[in-house]
Structures are given as structure tokens and as C-alpha cells.
N, C-alpha and C. Protein backbone atom coordinates (compact mmCIF):
# COMPACT_ATOMS: atom_id res chain seq x y z
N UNK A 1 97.96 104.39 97.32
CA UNK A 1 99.14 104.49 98.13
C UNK A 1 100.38 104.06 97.35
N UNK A 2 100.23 102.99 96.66
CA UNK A 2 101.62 102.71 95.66
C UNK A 2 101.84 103.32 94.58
N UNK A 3 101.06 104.52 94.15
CA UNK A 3 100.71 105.31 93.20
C UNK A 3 101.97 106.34 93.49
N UNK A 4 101.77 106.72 95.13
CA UNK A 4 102.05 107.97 95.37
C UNK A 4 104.06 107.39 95.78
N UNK A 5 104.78 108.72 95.26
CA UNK A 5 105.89 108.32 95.37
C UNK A 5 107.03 109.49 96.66
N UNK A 6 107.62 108.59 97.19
CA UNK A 6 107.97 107.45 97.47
C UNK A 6 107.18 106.62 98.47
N UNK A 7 106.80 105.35 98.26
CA UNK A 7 105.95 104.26 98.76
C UNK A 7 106.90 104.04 99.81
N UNK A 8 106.57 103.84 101.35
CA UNK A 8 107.39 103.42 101.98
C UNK A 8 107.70 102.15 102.37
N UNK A 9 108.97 101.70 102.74
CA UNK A 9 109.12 100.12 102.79
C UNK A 9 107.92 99.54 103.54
N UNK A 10 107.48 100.17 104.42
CA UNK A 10 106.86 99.36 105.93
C UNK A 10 105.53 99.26 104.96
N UNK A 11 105.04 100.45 104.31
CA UNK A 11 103.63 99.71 103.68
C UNK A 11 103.72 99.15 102.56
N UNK A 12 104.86 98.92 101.62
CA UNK A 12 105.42 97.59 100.81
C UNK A 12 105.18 96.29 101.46
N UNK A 13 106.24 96.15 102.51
CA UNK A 13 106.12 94.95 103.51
C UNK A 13 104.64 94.77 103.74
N UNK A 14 103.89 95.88 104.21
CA UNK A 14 102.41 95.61 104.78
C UNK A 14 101.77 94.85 103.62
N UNK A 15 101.69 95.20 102.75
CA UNK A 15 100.72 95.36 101.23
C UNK A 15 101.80 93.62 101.01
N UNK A 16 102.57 93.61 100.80
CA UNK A 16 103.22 92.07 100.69
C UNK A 16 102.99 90.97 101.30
N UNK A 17 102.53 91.27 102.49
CA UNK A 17 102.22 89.98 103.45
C UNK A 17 101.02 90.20 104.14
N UNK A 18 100.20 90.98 103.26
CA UNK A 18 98.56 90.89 103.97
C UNK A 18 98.14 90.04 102.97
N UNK A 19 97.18 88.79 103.33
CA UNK A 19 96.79 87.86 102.47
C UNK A 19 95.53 88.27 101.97
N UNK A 20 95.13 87.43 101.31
CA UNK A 20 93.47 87.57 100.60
C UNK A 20 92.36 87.43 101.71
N UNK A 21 92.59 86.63 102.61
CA UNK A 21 92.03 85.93 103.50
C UNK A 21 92.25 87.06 104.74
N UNK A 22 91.20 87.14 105.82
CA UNK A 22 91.20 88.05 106.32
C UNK A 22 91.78 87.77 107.79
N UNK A 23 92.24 88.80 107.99
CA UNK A 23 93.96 88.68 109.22
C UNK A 23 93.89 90.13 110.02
N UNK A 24 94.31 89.79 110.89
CA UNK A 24 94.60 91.22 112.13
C UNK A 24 95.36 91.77 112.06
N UNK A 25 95.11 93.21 112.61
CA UNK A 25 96.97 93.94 112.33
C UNK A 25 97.95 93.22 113.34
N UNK A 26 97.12 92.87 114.51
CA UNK A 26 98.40 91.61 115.00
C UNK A 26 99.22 90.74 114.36
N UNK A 27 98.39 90.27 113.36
CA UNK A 27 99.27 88.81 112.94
C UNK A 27 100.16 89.16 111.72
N UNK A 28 99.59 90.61 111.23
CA UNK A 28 100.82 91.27 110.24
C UNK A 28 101.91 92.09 111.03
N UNK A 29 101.54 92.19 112.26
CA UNK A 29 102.61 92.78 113.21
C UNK A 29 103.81 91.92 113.20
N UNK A 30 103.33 90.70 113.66
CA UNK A 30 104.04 89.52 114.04
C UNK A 30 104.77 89.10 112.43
N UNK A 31 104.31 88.89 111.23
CA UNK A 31 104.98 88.50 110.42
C UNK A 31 106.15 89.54 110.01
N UNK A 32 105.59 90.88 109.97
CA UNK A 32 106.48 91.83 109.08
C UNK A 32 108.10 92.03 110.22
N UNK A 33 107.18 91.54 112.07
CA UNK A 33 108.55 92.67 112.62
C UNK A 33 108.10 93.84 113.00
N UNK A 34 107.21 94.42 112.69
CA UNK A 34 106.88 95.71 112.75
C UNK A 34 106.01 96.12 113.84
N UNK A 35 105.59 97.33 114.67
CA UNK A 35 105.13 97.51 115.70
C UNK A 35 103.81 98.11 115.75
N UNK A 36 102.75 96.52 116.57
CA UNK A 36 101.39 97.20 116.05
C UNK A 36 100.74 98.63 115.51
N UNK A 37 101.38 99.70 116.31
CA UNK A 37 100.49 100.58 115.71
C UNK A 37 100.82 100.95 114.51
N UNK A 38 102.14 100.78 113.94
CA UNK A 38 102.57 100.98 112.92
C UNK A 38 102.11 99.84 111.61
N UNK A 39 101.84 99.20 111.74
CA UNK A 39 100.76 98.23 110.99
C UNK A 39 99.53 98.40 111.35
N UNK A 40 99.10 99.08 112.27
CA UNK A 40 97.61 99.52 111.95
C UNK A 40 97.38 100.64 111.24
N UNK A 41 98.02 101.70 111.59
CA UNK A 41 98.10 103.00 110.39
C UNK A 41 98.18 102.54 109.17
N UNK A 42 98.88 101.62 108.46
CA UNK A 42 98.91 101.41 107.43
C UNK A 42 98.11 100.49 106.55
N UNK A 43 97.46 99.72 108.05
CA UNK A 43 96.14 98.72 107.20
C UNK A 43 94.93 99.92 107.14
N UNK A 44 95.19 100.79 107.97
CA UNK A 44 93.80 101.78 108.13
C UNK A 44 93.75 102.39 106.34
N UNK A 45 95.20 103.17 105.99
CA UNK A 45 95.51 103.90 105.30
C UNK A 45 95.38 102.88 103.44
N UNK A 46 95.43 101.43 103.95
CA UNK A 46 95.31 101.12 102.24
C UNK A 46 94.02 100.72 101.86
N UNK A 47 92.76 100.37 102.62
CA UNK A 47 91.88 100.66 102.38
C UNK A 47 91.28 101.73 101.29
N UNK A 48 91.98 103.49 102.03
CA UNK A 48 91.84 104.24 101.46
C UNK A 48 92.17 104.38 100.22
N UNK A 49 93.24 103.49 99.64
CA UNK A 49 94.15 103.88 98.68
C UNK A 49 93.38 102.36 97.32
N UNK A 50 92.54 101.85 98.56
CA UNK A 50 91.88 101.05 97.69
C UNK A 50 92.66 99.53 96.86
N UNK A 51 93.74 99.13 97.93
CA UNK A 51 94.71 98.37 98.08
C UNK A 51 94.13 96.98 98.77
N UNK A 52 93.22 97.17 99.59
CA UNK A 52 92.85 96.65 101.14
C UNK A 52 91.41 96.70 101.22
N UNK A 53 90.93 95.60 102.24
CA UNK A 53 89.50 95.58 102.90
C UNK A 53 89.50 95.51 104.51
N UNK A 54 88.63 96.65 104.72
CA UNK A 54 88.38 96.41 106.30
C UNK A 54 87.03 95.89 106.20
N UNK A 55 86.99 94.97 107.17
CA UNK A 55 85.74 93.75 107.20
C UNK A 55 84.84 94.61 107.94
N UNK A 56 85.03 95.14 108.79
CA UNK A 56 84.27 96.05 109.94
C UNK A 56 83.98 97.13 109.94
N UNK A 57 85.53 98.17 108.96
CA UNK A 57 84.95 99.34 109.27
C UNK A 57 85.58 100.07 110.76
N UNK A 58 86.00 98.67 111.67
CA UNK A 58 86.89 99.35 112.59
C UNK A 58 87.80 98.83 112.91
N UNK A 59 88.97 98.31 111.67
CA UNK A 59 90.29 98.18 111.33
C UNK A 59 90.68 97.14 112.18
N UNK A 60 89.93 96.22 112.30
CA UNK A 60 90.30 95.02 113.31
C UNK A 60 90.57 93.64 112.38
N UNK A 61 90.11 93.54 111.01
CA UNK A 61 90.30 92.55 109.59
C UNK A 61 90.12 93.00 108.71
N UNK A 62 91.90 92.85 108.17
CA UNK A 62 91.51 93.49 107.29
C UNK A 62 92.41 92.29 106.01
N UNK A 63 92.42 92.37 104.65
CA UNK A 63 92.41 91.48 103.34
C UNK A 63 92.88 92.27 102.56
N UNK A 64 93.53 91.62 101.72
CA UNK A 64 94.22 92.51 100.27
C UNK A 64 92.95 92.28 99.00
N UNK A 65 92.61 93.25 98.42
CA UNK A 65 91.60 93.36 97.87
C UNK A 65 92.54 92.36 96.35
N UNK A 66 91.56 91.06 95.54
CA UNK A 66 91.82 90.97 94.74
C UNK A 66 92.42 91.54 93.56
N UNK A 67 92.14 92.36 93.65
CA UNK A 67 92.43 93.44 91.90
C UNK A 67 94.33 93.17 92.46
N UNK A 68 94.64 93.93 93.70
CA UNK A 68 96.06 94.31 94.17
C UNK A 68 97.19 93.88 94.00
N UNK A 69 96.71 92.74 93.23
CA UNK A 69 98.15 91.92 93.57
C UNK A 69 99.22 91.96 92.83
């Protein structure tokens, strides 16, 4: 996802303040400002991009993958 250009602010912000430690798209809702579903699309989406960990599989915790930072 940060590969691809232009990266957008909201999944900058996302990818910036998702910790190592594993957190809800609520509580990155609440830090960034931003409106749950719009922090869930984007925790769904860095997974993919291999940025991110979903603990579950159904986007409920998710972690910034070590390598990312």
C-alpha cells in the first residue's frame, strides 16, 4: 500500500498510529479522528499490502507487522 502512489493521508495516519501490540479499529478510530468504517477499510486493506496483522482473520485486531516500521 505505501508502495503504490499516491498513499493516502488517512492510511498514512492509519499505518502511523497502529501499534505493534494488538488494537481495534475502534481505538484507531478514536486516536486518528477518523470514522470507523473508514479505519476499518484500511486496517482490512494493509494486511493485504503486508503492512499489518489481522489476529482473526475477521478484522476485529489488528498490529503493525514488525518489518513496517
Amino acid at each position: 500500500m505505501l508502495k503504490q502512489t499516491p498513499v493516502t493521508e488517512n492510511a498514512e495516519a492509519v499505518l502511523h498510529f497502529l501499534p505493534s501490540e494488538w488494537t481495534t479499529p475502534g481505538d484507531i478510530s478514536r486516536i486518528t479522528g477518523m470514522a470507523m468504517p473508514c479505519c476499518q477499510l484500511i486496517l482490512t486493506q494493509l494486511p493485504m499490502a503486508g503492512l499489518a496483522e489481522d489476529k482473526s482473520g475477521e478484522g476485529n485486531q489488528f498490529r503493525r507487522c514488525e518489518y513496517s516500521r
